[in-house]
C-alpha atoms as a PDB file:
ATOM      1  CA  UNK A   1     -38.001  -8.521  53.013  1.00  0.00           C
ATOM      2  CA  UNK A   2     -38.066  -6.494  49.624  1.00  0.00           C
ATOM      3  CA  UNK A   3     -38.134  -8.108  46.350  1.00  0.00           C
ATOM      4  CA  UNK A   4     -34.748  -7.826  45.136  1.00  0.00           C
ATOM      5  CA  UNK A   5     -33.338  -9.389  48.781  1.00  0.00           C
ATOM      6  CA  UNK A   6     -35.087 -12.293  48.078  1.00  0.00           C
ATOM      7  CA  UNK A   7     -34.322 -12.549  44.440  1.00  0.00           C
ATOM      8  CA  UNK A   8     -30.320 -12.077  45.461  1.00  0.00           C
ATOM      9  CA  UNK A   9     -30.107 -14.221  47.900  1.00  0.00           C
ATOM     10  CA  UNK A  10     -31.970 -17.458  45.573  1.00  0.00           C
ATOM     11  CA  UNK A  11     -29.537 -20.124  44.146  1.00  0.00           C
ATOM     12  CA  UNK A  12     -29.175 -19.724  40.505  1.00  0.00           C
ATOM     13  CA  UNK A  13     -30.497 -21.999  38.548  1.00  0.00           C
ATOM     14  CA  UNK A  14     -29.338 -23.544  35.107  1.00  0.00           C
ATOM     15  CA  UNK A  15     -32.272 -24.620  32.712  1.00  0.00           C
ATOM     16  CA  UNK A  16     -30.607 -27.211  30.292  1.00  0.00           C
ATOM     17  CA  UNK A  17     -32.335 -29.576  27.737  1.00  0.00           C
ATOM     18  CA  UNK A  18     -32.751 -33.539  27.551  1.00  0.00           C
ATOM     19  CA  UNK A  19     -30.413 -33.995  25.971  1.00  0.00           C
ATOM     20  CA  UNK A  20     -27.888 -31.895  27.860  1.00  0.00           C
ATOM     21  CA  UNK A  21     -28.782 -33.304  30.844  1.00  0.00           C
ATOM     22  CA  UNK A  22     -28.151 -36.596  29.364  1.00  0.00           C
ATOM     23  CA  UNK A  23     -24.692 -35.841  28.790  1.00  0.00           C
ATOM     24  CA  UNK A  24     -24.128 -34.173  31.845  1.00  0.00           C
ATOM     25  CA  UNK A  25     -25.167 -37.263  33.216  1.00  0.00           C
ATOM     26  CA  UNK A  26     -23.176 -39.023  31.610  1.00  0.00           C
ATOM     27  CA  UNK A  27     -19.764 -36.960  32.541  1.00  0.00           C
ATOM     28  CA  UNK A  28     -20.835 -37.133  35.894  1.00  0.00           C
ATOM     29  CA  UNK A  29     -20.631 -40.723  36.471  1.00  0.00           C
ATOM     30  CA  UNK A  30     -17.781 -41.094  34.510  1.00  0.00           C
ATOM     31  CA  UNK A  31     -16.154 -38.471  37.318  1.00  0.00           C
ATOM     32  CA  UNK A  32     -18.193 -39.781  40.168  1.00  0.00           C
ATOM     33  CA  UNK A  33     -18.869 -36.242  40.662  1.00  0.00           C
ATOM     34  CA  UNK A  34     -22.870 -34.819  40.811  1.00  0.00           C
ATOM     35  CA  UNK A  35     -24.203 -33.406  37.164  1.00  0.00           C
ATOM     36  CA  UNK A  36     -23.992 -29.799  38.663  1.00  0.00           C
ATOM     37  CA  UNK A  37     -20.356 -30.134  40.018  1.00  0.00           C
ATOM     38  CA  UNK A  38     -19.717 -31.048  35.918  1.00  0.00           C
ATOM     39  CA  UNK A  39     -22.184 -28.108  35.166  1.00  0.00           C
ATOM     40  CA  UNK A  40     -20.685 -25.651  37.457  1.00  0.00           C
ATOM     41  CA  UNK A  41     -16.961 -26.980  35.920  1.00  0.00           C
ATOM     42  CA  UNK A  42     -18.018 -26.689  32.781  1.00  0.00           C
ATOM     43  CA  UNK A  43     -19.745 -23.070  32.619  1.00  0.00           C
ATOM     44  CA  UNK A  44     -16.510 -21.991  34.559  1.00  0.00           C
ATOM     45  CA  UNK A  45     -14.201 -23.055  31.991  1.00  0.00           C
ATOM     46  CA  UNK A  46     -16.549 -21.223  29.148  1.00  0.00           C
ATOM     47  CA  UNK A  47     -16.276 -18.164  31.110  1.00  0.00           C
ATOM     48  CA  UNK A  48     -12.258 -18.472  31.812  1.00  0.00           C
ATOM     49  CA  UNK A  49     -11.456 -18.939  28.058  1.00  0.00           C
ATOM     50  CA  UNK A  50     -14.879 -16.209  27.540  1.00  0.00           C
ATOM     51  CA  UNK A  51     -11.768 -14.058  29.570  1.00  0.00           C
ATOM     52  CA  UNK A  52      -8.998 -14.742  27.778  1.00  0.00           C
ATOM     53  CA  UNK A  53     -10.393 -14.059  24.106  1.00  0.00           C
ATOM     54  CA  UNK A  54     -11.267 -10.610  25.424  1.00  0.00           C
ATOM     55  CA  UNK A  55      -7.732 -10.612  26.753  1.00  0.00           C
ATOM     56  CA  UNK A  56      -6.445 -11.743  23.357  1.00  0.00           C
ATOM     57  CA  UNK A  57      -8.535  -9.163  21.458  1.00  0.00           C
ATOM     58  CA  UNK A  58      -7.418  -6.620  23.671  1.00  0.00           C
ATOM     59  CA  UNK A  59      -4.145  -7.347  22.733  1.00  0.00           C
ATOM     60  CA  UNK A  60      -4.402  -7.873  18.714  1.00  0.00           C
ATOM     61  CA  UNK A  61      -5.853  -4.055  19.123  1.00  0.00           C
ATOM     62  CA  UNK A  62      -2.375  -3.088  20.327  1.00  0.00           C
ATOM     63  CA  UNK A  63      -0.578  -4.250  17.437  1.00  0.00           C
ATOM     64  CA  UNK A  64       0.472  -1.756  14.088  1.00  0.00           C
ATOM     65  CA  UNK A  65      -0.761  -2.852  10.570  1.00  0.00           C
ATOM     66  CA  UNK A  66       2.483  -4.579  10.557  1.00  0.00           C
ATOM     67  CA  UNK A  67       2.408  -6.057  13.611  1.00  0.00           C
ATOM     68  CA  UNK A  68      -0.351  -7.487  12.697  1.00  0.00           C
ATOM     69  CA  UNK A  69       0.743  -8.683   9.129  1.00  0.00           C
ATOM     70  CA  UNK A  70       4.005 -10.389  10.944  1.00  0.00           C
ATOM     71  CA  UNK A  71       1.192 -11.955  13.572  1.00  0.00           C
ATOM     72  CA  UNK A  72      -0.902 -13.346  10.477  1.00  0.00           C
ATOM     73  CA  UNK A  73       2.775 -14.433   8.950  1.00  0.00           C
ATOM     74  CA  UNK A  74       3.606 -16.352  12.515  1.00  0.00           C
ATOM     75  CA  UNK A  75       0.466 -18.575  12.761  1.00  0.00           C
ATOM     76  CA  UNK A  76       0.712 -19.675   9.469  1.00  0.00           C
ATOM     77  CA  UNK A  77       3.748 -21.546  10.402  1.00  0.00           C
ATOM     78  CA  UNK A  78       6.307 -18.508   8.164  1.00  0.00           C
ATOM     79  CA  UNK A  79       9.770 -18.122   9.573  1.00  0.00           C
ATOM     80  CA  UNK A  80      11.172 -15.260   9.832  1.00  0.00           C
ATOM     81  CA  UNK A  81      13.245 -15.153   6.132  1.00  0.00           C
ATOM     82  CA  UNK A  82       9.847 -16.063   4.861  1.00  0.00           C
ATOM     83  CA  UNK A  83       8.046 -13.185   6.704  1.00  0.00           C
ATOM     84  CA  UNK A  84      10.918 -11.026   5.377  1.00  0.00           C
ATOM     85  CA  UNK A  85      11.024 -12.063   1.816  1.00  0.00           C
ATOM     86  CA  UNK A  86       7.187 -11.928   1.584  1.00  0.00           C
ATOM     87  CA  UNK A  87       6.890  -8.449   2.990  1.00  0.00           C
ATOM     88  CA  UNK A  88      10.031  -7.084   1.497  1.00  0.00           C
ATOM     89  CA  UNK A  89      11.776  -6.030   4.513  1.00  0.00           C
ATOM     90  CA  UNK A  90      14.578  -7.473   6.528  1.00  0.00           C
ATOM     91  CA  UNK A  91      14.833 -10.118   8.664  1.00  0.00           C
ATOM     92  CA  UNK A  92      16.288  -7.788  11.526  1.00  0.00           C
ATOM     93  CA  UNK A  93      12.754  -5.676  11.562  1.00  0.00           C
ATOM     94  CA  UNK A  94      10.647  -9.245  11.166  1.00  0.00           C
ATOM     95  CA  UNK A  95      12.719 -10.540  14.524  1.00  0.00           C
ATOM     96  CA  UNK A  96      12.144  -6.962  16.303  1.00  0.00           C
ATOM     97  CA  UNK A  97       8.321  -7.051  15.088  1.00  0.00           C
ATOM     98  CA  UNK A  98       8.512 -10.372  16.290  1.00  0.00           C
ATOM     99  CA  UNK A  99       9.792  -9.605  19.799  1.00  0.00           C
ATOM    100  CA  UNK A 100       7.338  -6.243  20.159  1.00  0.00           C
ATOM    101  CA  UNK A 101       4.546  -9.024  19.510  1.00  0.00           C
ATOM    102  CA  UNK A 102       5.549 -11.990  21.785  1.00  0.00           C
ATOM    103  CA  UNK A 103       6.257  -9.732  24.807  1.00  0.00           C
ATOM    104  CA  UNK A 104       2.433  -7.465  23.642  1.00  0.00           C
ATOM    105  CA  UNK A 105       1.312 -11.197  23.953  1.00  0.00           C
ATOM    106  CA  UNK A 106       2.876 -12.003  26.843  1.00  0.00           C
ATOM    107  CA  UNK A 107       4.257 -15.145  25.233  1.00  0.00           C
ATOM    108  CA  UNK A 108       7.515 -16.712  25.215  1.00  0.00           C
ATOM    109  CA  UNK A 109       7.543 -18.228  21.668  1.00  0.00           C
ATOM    110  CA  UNK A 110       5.706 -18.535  18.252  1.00  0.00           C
ATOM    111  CA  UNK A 111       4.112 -21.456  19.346  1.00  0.00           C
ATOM    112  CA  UNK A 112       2.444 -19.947  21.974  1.00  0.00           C
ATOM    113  CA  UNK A 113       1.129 -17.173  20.088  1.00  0.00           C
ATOM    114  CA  UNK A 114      -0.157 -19.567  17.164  1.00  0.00           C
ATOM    115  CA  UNK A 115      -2.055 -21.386  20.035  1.00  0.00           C
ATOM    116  CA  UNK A 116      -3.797 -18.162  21.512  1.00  0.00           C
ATOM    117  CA  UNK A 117      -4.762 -17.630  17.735  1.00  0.00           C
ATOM    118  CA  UNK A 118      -5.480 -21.021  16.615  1.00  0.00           C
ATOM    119  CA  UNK A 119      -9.236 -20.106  15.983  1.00  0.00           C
ATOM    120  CA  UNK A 120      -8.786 -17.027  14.256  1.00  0.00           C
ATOM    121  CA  UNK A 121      -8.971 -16.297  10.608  1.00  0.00           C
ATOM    122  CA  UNK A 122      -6.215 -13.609   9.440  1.00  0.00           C
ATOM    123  CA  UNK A 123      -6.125 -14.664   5.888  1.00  0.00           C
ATOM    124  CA  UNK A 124      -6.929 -10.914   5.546  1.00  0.00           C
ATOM    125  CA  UNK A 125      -3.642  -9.966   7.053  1.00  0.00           C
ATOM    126  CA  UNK A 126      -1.207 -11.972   4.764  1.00  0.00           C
END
């Protein structure tokens, strides 16, 4: 068997400290599930939101200047008269911005594009 068969086919393996391990110890009893069930749980959920950040990103590169002003606007909590009176335009283009960005977002409402942005930092934008 060649090298690289054997090094395919080995179970990979997750090298975590003492302290890690503690905690995943820890979780696992409280679950009555086995510390690499909580491991395996865990690293999947890192790499699912890993996913959707890249998704989000991919979508914030879609967005004009504007859009993105009107996005910055939106997750800090601005209605739309705000947006409007703040960027000196009306609130008819805010609300059409507004609807270009939900649906580039695939998200039915301003709360659900604040959440998909909660961590990010576009102080730069307003």
């Amino acid at each position: 068997m060649h090298d690289l068969t054997i090094w395919f086919r080995r179970r990979p393996t997750l090298t975590v400290d003492s302290k890690a391990l503690e905690a995943l110890q820890i979780i696992a009893e409280r679950e009555q599930r086995s510390p690499q069930e909580v491991a395996s749980r865990l690293f999947e959920q890192a790499v699912n939101e890993q996913d959707i950040q890249v998704w989000v990103i991919q979508r914030w590169e879609q967005l004009s200047p504007r859009q993105k002003q009107i996005t910055a606007h939106i997750c800090q909590g601005n209605s739309t008269r705000q947006i409007a009176a703040q960027l000196h335009i009306a609130q008819t283009t805010v609300k059409s911005h507004v609807e270009i960005i939900l649906r580039k977002f695939d998200v039915n409402n301003r709360i659900a594009l604040r959440q998909l942005l909660v961590h990010w930092d576009l102080s730069n934008y307003l």
